[in-house]
Protein backbone atom coordinates (compact mmCIF):
# COMPACT_ATOMS: atom_id res chain seq x y z
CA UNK A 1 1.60 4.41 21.95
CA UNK A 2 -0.01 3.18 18.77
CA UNK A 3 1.51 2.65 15.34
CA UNK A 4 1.16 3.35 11.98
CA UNK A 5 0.01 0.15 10.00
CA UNK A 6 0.35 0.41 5.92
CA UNK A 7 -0.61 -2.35 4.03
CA UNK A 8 -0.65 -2.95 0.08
CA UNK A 9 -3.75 -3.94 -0.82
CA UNK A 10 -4.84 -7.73 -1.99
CA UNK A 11 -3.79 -9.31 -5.36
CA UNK A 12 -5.86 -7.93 -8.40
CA UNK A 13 -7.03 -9.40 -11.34
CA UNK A 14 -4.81 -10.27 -14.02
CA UNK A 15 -2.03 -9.25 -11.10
CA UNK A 16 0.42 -11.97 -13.75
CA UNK A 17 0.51 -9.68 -16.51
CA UNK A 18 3.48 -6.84 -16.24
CA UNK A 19 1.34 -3.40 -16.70
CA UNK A 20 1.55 0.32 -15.51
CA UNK A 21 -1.11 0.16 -12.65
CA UNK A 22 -1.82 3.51 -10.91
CA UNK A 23 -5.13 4.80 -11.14
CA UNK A 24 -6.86 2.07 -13.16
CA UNK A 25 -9.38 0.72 -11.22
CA UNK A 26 -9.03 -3.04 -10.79
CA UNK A 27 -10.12 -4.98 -8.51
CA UNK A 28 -9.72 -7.60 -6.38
CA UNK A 29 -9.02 -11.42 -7.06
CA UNK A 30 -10.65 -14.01 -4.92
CA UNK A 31 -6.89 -14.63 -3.63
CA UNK A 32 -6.63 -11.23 -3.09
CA UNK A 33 -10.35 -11.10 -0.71
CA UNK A 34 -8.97 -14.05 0.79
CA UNK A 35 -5.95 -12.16 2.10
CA UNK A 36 -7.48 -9.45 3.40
CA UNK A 37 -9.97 -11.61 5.23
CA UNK A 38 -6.85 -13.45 6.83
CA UNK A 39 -5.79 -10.41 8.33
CA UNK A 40 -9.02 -9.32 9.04
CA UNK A 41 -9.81 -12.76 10.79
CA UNK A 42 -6.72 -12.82 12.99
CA UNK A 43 -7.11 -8.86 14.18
CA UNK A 44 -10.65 -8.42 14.17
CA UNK A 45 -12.59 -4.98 13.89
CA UNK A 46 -11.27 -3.44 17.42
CA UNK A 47 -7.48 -3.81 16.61
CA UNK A 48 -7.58 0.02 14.41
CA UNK A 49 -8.94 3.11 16.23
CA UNK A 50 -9.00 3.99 12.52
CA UNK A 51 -8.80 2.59 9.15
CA UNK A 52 -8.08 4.26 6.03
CA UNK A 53 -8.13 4.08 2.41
CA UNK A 54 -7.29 5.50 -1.26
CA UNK A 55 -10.44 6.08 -3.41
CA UNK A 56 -9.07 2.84 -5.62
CA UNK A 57 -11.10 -0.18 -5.29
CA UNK A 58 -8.70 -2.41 -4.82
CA UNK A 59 -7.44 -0.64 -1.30
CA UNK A 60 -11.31 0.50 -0.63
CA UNK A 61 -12.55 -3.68 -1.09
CA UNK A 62 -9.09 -4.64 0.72
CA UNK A 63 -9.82 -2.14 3.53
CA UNK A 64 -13.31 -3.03 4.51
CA UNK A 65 -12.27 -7.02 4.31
CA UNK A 66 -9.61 -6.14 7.05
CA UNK A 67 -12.08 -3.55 9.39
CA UNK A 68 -14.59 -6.77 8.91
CA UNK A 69 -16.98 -4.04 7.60
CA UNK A 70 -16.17 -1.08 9.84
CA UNK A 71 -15.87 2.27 9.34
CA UNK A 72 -13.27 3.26 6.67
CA UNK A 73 -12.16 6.48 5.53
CA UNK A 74 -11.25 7.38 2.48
CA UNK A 75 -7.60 9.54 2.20
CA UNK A 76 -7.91 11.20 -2.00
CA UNK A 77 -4.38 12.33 -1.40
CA UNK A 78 -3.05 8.69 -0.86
CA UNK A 79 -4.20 7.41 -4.18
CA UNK A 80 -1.13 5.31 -6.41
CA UNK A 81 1.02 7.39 -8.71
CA UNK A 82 -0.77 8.71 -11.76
CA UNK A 83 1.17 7.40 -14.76
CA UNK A 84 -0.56 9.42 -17.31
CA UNK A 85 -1.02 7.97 -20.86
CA UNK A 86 0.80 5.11 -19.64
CA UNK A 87 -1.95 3.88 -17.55
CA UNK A 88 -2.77 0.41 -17.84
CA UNK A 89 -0.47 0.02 -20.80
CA UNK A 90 1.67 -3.17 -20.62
CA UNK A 91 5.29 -3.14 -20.04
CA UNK A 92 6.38 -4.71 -23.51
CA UNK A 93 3.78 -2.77 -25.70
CA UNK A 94 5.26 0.11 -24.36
CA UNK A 95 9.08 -1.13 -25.01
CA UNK A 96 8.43 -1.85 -28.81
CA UNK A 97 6.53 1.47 -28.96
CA UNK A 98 8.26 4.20 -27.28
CA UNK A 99 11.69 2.69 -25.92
CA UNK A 100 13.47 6.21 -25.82
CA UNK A 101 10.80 6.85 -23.08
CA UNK A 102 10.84 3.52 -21.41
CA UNK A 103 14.85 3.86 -21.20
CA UNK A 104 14.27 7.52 -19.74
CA UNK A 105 12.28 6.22 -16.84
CA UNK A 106 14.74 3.88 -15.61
CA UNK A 107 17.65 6.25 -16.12
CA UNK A 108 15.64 8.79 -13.53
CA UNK A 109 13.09 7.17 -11.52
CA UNK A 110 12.26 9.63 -9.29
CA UNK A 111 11.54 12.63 -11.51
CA UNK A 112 10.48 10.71 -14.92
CA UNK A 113 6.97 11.90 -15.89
CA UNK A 114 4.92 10.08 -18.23
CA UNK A 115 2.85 12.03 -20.36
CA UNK A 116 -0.01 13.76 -18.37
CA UNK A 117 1.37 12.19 -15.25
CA UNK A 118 3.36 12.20 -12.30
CA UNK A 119 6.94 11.45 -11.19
CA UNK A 120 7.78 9.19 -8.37
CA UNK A 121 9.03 12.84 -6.51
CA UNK A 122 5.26 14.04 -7.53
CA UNK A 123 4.13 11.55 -5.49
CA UNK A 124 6.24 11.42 -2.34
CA UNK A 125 5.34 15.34 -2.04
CA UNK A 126 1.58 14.34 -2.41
CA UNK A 127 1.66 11.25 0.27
CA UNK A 128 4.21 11.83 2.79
CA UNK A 129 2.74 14.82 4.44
CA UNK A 130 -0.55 13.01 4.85
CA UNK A 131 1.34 10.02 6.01
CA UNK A 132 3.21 11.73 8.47
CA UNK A 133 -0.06 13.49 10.14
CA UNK A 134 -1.61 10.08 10.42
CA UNK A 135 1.59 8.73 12.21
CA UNK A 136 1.27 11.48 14.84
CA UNK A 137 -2.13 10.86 15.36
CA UNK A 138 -1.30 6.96 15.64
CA UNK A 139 1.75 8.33 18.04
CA UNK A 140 -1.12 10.11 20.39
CA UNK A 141 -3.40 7.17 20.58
CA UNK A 142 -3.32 3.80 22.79
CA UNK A 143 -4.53 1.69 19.08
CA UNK A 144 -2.93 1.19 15.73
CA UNK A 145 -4.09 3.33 12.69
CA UNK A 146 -4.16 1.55 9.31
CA UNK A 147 -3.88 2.82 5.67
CA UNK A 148 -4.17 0.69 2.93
CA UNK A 149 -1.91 1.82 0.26
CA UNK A 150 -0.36 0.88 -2.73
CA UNK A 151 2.91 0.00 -4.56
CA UNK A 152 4.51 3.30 -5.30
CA UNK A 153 2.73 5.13 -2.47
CA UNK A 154 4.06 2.47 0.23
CA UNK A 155 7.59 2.45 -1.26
CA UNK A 156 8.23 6.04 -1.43
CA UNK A 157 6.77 6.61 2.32
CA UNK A 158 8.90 3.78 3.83
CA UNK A 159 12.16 5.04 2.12
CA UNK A 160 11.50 8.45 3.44
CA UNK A 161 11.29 6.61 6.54
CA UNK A 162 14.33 5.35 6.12
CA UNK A 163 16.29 8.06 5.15
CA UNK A 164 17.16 5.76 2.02
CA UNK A 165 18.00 8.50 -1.39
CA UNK A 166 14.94 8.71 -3.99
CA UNK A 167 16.66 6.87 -6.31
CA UNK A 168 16.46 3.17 -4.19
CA UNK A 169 12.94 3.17 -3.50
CA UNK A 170 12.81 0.26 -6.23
CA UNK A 171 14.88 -1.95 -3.64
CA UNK A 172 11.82 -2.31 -1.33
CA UNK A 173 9.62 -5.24 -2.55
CA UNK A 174 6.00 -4.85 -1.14
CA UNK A 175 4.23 -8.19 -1.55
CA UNK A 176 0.07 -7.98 -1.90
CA UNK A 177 -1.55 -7.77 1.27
CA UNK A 178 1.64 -6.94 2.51
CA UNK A 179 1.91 -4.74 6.57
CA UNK A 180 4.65 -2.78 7.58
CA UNK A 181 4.72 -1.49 11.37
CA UNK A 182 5.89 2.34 11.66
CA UNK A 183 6.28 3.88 14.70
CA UNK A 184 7.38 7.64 16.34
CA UNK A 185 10.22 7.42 18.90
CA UNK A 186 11.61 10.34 20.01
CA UNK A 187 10.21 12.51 17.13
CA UNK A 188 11.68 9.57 14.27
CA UNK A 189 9.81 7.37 12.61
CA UNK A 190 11.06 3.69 12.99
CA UNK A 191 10.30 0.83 11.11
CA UNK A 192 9.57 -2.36 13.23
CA UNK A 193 8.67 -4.66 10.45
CA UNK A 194 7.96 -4.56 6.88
CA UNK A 195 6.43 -6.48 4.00
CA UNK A 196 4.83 -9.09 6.00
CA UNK A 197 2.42 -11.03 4.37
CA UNK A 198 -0.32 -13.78 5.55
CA UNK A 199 1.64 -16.39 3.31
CA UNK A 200 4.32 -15.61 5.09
CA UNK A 201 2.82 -16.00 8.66
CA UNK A 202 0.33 -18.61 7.48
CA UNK A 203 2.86 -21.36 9.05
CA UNK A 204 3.79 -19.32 12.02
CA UNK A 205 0.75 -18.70 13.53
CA UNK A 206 -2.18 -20.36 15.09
CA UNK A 207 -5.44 -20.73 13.33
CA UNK A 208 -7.69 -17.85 14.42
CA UNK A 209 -10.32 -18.73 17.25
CA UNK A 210 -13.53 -17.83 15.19
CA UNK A 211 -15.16 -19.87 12.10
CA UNK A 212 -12.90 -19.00 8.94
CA UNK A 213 -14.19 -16.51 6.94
CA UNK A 214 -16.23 -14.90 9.65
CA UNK A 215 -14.83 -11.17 11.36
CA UNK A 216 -15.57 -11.54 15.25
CA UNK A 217 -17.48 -8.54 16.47
């Protein structure tokens, strides 16, 4: 039985500065390519029956690092939480300008919209269905299926997992490059492990076999 792999994607540019980041299109730091290359060193191109992705460069670049250039495919319902005219905004600019609305969001995090955006509930009803059918098909096969996601869409699909209310999905930290291991059992999802990232297995593990910074194929 396979599982469900869903991994954040790599560290972005300017990933230091505190910002609203949903559907502006950063991309990748060089720390960031690295970590998807660590994974994508260490499982190699034949670990996934199938690899997918949001249309977002950061999880399309992260993707294709970890399939070592194989096939991905690209899942628009999966992209982050649209935040509206908050977009890209950073977090202080937005506290001296509007903190009635700022205060509003973290009274009600699940159902807060931003102007012209979406709530964190938007969102779960967007991703979790999609999520779910990819799970069964990783259920069906003998290989792992992997979707690189994103912040909000990762933490509102693993507390649905967990049967964990709405209003805690800010109590799961997702690091960049981050995997989590789902799998069906009996009909349930279960998680096996979560927010493991390479820096965390970097002194755990052996060196891959093949010349660093090369996928085997």
């Amino acid at each position: 039985m396979g599982e469900l792999w869903l991994m954040r994607h790599g560290r972005v540019e300017m990933w230091h500065v505190k910002r609203f980041l949903g559907r502006t299109d950063v991309a990748l730091d060089d720390h960031g390519r690295d970590q998807a290359r660590w994974w994508g060193e260490r499982l190699g191109p034949g670990h996934f029956e199938s690899v997918w992705c949001t249309p977002l460069v950061r999880s399309r670049e992260t993707a294709s690092l970890v399939a070592c250039g194989g096939n991905v495919d690209v899942a628009p319902e999966l992209a982050e939480i649209d935040l509206g005219e908050w977009d890209g905004m950073f977090m202080d600019e937005l506290k001296r300008f509007d903190p009635e609305s700022f205060d509003a969001r973290g009274r009600d995090i699940v159902n807060f919209r931003p102007p012209h955006g979406e709530s964190f509930a938007d969102l779960a009803r967007r991703v979790i269905p999609c999520l779910e059918e990819l799970l069964s098909r990783a259920a069906s096969s003998e290989r792992n299926h992997l979707v690189v996601g994103h912040l909000g869409v990762n933490r509102v699909f693993l507390a649905h997992v967990l049967g964990m209310e709405p209003g805690n999905l800010m109590r799961i930290e997702q690091g960049y490059a981050c995997m989590n291991r789902i799998r069906l059992h009996s009909g349930s999802p279960r998680l096996m492990s979560a927010n493991i990232t390479p820096e965390v297995l970097t002194d755990i593990l052996p060196p891959p076999a093949r010349t660093p910074g090369q996928c085997q194929r």
